[in-house]
C-alpha atoms as a PDB file:
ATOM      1  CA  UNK A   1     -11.354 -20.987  19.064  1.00  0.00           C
ATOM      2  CA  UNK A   2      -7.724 -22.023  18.706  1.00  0.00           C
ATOM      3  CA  UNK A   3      -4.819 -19.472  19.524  1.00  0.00           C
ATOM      4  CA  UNK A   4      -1.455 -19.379  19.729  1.00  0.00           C
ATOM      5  CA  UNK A   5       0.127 -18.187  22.718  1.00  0.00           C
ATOM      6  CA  UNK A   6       4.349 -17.083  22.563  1.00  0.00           C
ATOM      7  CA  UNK A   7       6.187 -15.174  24.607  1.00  0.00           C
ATOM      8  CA  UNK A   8       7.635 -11.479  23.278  1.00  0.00           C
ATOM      9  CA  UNK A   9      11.338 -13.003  22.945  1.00  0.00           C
ATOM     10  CA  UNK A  10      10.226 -15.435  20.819  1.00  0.00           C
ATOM     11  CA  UNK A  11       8.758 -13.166  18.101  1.00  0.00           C
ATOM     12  CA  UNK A  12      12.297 -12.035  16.208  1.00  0.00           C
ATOM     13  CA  UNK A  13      13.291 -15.795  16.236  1.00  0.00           C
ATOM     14  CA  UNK A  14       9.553 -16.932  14.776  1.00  0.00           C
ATOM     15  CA  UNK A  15       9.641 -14.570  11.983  1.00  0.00           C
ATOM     16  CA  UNK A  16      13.044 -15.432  11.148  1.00  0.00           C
ATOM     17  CA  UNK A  17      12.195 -19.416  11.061  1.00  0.00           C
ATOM     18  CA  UNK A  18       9.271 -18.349   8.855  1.00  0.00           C
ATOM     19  CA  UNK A  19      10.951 -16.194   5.972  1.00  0.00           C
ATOM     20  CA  UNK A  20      13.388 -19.250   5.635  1.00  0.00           C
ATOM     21  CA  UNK A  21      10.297 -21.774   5.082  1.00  0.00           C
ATOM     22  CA  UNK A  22       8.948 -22.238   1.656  1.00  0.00           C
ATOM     23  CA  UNK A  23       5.216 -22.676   1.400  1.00  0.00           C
ATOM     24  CA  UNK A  24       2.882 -23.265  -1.126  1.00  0.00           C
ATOM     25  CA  UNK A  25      -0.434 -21.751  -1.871  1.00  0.00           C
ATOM     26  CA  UNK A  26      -3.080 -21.761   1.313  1.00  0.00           C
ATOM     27  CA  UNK A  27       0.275 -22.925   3.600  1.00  0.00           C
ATOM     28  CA  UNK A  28       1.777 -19.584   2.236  1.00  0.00           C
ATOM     29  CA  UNK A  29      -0.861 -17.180   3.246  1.00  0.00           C
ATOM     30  CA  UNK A  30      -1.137 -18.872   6.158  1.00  0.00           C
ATOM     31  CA  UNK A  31       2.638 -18.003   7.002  1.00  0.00           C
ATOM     32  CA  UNK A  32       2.083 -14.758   5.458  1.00  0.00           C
ATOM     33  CA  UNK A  33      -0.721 -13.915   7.476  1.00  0.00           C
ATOM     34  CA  UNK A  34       0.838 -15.236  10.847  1.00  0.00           C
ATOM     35  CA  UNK A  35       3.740 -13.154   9.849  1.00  0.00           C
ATOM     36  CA  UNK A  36       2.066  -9.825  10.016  1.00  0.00           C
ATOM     37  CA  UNK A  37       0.575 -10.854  13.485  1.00  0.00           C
ATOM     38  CA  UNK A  38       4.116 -11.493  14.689  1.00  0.00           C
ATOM     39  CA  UNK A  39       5.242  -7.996  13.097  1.00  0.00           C
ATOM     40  CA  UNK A  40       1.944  -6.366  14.639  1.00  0.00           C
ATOM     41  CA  UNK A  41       3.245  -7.707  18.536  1.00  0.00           C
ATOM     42  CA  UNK A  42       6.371  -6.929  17.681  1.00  0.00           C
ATOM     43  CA  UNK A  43       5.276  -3.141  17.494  1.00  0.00           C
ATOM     44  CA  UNK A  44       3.500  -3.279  20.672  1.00  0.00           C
ATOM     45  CA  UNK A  45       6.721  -4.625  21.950  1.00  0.00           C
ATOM     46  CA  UNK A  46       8.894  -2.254  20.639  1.00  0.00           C
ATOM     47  CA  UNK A  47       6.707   0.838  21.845  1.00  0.00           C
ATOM     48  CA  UNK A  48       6.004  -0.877  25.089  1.00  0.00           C
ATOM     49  CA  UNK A  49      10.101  -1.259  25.455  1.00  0.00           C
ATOM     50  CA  UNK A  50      10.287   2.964  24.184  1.00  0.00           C
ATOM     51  CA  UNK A  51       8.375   3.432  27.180  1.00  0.00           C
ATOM     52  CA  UNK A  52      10.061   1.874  29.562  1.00  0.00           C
ATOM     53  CA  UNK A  53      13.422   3.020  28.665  1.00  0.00           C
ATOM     54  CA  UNK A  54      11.844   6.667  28.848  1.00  0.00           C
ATOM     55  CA  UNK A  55      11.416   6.184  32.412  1.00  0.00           C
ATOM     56  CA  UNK A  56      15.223   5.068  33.202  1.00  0.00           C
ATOM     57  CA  UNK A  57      17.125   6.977  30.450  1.00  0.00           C
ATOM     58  CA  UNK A  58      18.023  10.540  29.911  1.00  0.00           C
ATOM     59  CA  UNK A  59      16.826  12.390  26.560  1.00  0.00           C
ATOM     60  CA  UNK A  60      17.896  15.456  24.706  1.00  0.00           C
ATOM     61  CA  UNK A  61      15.459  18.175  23.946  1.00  0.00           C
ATOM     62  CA  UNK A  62      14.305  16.426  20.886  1.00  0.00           C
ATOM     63  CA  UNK A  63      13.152  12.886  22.839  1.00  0.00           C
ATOM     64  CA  UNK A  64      16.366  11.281  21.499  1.00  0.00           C
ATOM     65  CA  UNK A  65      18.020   9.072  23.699  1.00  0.00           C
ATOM     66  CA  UNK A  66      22.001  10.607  24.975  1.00  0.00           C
ATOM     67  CA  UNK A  67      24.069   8.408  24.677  1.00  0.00           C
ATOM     68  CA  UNK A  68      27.196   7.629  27.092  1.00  0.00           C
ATOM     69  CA  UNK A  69      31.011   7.344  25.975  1.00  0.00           C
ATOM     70  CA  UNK A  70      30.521   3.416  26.590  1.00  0.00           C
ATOM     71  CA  UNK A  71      27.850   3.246  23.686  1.00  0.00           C
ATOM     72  CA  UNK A  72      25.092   3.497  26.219  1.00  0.00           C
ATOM     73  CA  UNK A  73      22.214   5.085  26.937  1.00  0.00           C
ATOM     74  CA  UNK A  74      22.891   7.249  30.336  1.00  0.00           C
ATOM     75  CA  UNK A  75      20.426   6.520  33.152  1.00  0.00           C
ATOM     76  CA  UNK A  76      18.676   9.349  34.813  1.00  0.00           C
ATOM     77  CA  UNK A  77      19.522   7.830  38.533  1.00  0.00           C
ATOM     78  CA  UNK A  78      22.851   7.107  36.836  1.00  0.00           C
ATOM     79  CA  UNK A  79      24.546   6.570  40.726  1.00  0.00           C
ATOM     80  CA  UNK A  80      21.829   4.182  41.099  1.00  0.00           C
ATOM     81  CA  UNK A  81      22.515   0.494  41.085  1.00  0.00           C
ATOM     82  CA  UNK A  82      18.852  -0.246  42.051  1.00  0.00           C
ATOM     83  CA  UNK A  83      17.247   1.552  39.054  1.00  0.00           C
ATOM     84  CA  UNK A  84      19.486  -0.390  36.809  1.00  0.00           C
ATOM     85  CA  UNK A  85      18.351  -3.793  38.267  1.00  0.00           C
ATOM     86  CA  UNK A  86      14.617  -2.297  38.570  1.00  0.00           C
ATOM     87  CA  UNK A  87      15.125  -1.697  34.655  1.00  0.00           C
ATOM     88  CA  UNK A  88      16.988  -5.005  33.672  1.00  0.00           C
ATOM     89  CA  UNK A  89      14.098  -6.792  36.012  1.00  0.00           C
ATOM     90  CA  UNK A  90      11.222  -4.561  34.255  1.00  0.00           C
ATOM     91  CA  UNK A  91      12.689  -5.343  30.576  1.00  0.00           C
ATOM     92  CA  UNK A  92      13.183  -9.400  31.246  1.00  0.00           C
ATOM     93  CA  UNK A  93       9.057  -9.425  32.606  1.00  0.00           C
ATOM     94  CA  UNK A  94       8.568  -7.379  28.888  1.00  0.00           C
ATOM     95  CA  UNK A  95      10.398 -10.432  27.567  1.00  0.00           C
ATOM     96  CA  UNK A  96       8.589 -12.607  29.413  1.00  0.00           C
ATOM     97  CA  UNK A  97       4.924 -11.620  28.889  1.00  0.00           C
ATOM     98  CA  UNK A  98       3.357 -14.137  26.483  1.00  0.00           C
ATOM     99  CA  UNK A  99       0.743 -12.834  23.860  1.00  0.00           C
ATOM    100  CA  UNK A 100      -1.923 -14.717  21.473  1.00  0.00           C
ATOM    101  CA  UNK A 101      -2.649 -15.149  18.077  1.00  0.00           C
ATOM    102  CA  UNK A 102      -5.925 -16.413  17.510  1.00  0.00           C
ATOM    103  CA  UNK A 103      -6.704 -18.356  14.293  1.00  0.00           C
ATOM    104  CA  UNK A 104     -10.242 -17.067  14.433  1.00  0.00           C
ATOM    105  CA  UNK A 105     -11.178 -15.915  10.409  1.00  0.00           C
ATOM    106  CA  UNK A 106      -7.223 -17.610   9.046  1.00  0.00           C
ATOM    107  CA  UNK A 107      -7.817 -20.909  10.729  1.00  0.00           C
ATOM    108  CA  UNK A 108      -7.383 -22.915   7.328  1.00  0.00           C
ATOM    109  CA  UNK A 109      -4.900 -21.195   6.277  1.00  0.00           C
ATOM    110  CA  UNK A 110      -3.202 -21.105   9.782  1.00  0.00           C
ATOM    111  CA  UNK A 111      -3.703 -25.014  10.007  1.00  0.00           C
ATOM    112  CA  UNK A 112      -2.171 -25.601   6.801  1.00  0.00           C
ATOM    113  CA  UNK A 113       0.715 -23.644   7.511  1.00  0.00           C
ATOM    114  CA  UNK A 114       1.249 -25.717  10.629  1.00  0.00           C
ATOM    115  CA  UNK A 115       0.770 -28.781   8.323  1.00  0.00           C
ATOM    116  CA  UNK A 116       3.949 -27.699   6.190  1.00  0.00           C
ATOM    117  CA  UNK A 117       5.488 -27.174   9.608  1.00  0.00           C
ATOM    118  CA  UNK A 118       4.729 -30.753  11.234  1.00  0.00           C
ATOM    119  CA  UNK A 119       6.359 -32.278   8.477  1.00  0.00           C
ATOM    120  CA  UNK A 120       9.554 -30.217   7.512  1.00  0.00           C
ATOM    121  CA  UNK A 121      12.181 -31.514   5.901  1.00  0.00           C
ATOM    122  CA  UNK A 122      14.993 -29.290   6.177  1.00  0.00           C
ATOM    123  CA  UNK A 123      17.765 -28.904   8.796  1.00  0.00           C
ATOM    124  CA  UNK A 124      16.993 -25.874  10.894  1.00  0.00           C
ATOM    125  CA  UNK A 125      20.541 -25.444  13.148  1.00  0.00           C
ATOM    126  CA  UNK A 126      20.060 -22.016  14.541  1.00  0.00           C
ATOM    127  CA  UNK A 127      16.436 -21.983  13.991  1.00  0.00           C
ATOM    128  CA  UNK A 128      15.795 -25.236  15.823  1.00  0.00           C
ATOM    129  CA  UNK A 129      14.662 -23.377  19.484  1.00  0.00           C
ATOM    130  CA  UNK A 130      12.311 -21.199  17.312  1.00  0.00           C
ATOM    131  CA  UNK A 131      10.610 -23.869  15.666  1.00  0.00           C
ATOM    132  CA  UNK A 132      10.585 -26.152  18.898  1.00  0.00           C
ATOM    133  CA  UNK A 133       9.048 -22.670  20.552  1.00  0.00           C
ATOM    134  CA  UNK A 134       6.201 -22.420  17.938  1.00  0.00           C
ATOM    135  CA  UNK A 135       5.505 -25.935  17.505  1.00  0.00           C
ATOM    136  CA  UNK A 136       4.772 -26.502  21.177  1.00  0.00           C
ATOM    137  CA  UNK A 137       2.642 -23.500  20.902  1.00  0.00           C
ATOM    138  CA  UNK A 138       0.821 -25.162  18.539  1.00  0.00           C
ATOM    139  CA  UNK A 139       0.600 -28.366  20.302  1.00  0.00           C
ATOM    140  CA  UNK A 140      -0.560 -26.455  23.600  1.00  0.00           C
ATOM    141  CA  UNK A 141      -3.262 -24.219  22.208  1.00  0.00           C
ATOM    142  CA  UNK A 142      -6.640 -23.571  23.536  1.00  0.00           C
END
Protein backbone atom coordinates (compact mmCIF):
# COMPACT_ATOMS: atom_id res chain seq x y z
CA UNK A 1 0.00 0.00 0.00
CA UNK A 2 1.31 3.40 -1.06
CA UNK A 3 2.04 6.20 1.63
CA UNK A 4 3.32 9.31 1.83
CA UNK A 5 5.98 10.01 4.12
CA UNK A 6 6.86 14.17 5.11
CA UNK A 7 8.53 15.50 7.69
CA UNK A 8 6.49 17.74 10.57
CA UNK A 9 8.02 21.14 9.08
CA UNK A 10 6.72 20.46 5.99
CA UNK A 11 3.03 20.21 6.99
CA UNK A 12 2.17 24.28 7.31
CA UNK A 13 3.94 24.73 3.88
CA UNK A 14 1.84 21.53 2.22
CA UNK A 15 -1.42 22.79 3.29
CA UNK A 16 -0.67 26.14 2.19
CA UNK A 17 0.46 24.87 -1.51
CA UNK A 18 -2.83 22.95 -1.43
CA UNK A 19 -5.56 25.70 -0.57
CA UNK A 20 -3.88 27.72 -3.49
CA UNK A 21 -4.46 24.66 -6.06
CA UNK A 22 -7.69 24.41 -7.85
CA UNK A 23 -9.01 20.92 -8.39
CA UNK A 24 -11.76 19.45 -9.95
CA UNK A 25 -14.09 16.75 -8.88
CA UNK A 26 -12.23 13.26 -7.66
CA UNK A 27 -8.69 15.55 -7.79
CA UNK A 28 -10.61 17.81 -5.25
CA UNK A 29 -11.54 15.32 -2.67
CA UNK A 30 -8.48 13.93 -3.07
CA UNK A 31 -6.80 17.33 -1.90
CA UNK A 32 -9.54 17.70 0.46
CA UNK A 33 -9.06 14.53 2.01
CA UNK A 34 -5.13 14.78 2.14
CA UNK A 35 -5.79 18.08 3.69
CA UNK A 36 -7.46 16.87 6.79
CA UNK A 37 -4.59 14.25 7.21
CA UNK A 38 -2.11 17.13 7.13
CA UNK A 39 -4.42 19.12 9.72
CA UNK A 40 -4.81 15.74 11.80
CA UNK A 41 -0.51 15.57 12.12
CA UNK A 42 -0.48 18.88 12.53
CA UNK A 43 -2.43 18.39 15.92
CA UNK A 44 -0.24 15.70 17.04
CA UNK A 45 2.46 18.16 16.33
CA UNK A 46 1.17 20.92 18.01
CA UNK A 47 0.31 18.87 21.31
CA UNK A 48 3.52 16.97 21.01
CA UNK A 49 5.36 20.67 20.84
CA UNK A 50 2.74 21.77 24.22
CA UNK A 51 4.51 19.09 25.82
CA UNK A 52 7.72 19.73 25.35
CA UNK A 53 7.65 23.32 26.07
CA UNK A 54 5.91 22.24 29.48
CA UNK A 55 9.02 20.66 30.44
CA UNK A 56 11.41 23.85 29.77
CA UNK A 57 8.96 26.75 30.45
CA UNK A 58 7.46 28.21 33.52
CA UNK A 59 3.47 28.36 33.88
CA UNK A 60 1.08 30.34 35.97
CA UNK A 61 -1.42 28.63 38.14
CA UNK A 62 -3.80 28.28 35.32
CA UNK A 63 -1.17 26.14 32.83
CA UNK A 64 -0.64 29.38 30.85
CA UNK A 65 2.65 29.97 29.71
CA UNK A 66 4.52 33.51 31.66
CA UNK A 67 5.78 35.27 29.54
CA UNK A 68 9.22 37.36 29.81
CA UNK A 69 9.65 41.26 29.14
CA UNK A 70 11.49 40.12 25.77
CA UNK A 71 8.14 38.49 24.45
CA UNK A 72 9.30 35.13 25.65
CA UNK A 73 8.36 32.40 27.37
CA UNK A 74 10.71 32.24 30.71
CA UNK A 75 12.58 28.95 31.13
CA UNK A 76 12.36 27.13 34.37
CA UNK A 77 16.42 26.57 34.45
CA UNK A 78 16.36 30.15 33.15
CA UNK A 79 20.49 30.45 34.21
CA UNK A 80 20.79 27.48 32.14
CA UNK A 81 22.39 27.67 28.75
CA UNK A 82 22.26 23.82 28.42
CA UNK A 83 18.46 23.48 28.87
CA UNK A 84 18.01 26.05 26.22
CA UNK A 85 20.16 24.09 23.66
CA UNK A 86 18.60 20.67 25.12
CA UNK A 87 15.17 22.45 24.13
CA UNK A 88 16.19 24.10 20.72
CA UNK A 89 17.90 20.42 19.98
CA UNK A 90 14.58 18.55 21.30
CA UNK A 91 12.19 20.98 19.14
CA UNK A 92 14.46 20.73 15.69
CA UNK A 93 14.25 16.41 16.16
CA UNK A 94 10.11 17.38 16.57
CA UNK A 95 10.73 19.13 13.26
CA UNK A 96 12.53 16.57 11.98
CA UNK A 97 10.47 13.41 12.64
CA UNK A 98 8.80 12.38 9.36
CA UNK A 99 5.17 10.90 9.50
CA UNK A 100 2.91 8.91 6.80
CA UNK A 101 -0.10 9.24 5.05
CA UNK A 102 -1.22 6.17 3.64
CA UNK A 103 -3.53 6.20 0.57
CA UNK A 104 -5.09 2.99 1.78
CA UNK A 105 -9.31 3.52 1.23
CA UNK A 106 -8.52 7.46 -0.82
CA UNK A 107 -6.03 5.95 -3.19
CA UNK A 108 -8.06 7.18 -6.38
CA UNK A 109 -8.78 10.06 -5.19
CA UNK A 110 -5.21 10.57 -3.71
CA UNK A 111 -3.72 9.54 -7.21
CA UNK A 112 -5.75 11.91 -9.01
CA UNK A 113 -4.90 14.65 -6.90
CA UNK A 114 -1.25 13.91 -7.57
CA UNK A 115 -2.25 13.80 -11.30
CA UNK A 116 -3.42 17.60 -11.12
CA UNK A 117 -0.15 18.04 -9.27
CA UNK A 118 2.34 16.37 -11.92
CA UNK A 119 1.09 18.57 -14.39
CA UNK A 120 0.56 22.14 -12.85
CA UNK A 121 0.54 24.96 -14.66
CA UNK A 122 0.90 27.80 -12.48
CA UNK A 123 3.95 29.63 -11.06
CA UNK A 124 4.36 28.63 -7.46
CA UNK A 125 7.34 31.31 -6.14
CA UNK A 126 7.10 30.85 -2.44
CA UNK A 127 5.39 27.62 -2.67
CA UNK A 128 7.97 26.03 -4.93
CA UNK A 129 10.05 24.05 -1.79
CA UNK A 130 6.57 22.79 -0.67
CA UNK A 131 5.57 21.37 -3.79
CA UNK A 132 9.21 20.05 -4.61
CA UNK A 133 8.81 18.52 -0.77
CA UNK A 134 5.50 16.69 -1.60
CA UNK A 135 6.21 15.73 -5.00
CA UNK A 136 9.34 13.82 -4.08
CA UNK A 137 7.26 12.28 -1.45
CA UNK A 138 5.23 11.10 -3.93
CA UNK A 139 7.88 9.93 -6.18
CA UNK A 140 9.61 8.05 -3.13
CA UNK A 141 6.66 6.22 -1.65
CA UNK A 142 6.42 2.71 -0.56
Amino acid sequence: MKTIKLKNESIHRVLNLLEKVSMKNKASRGKIKFMKKLQEKDEELLEGRMDLQKEYFLQDEHGDFIVGEDNSLVYKDEGSQNKKDEFVSRLVELMHEKFEISFSEYAEKFEAMFEVLDNLDMELLEDALAYDELMDAYENND
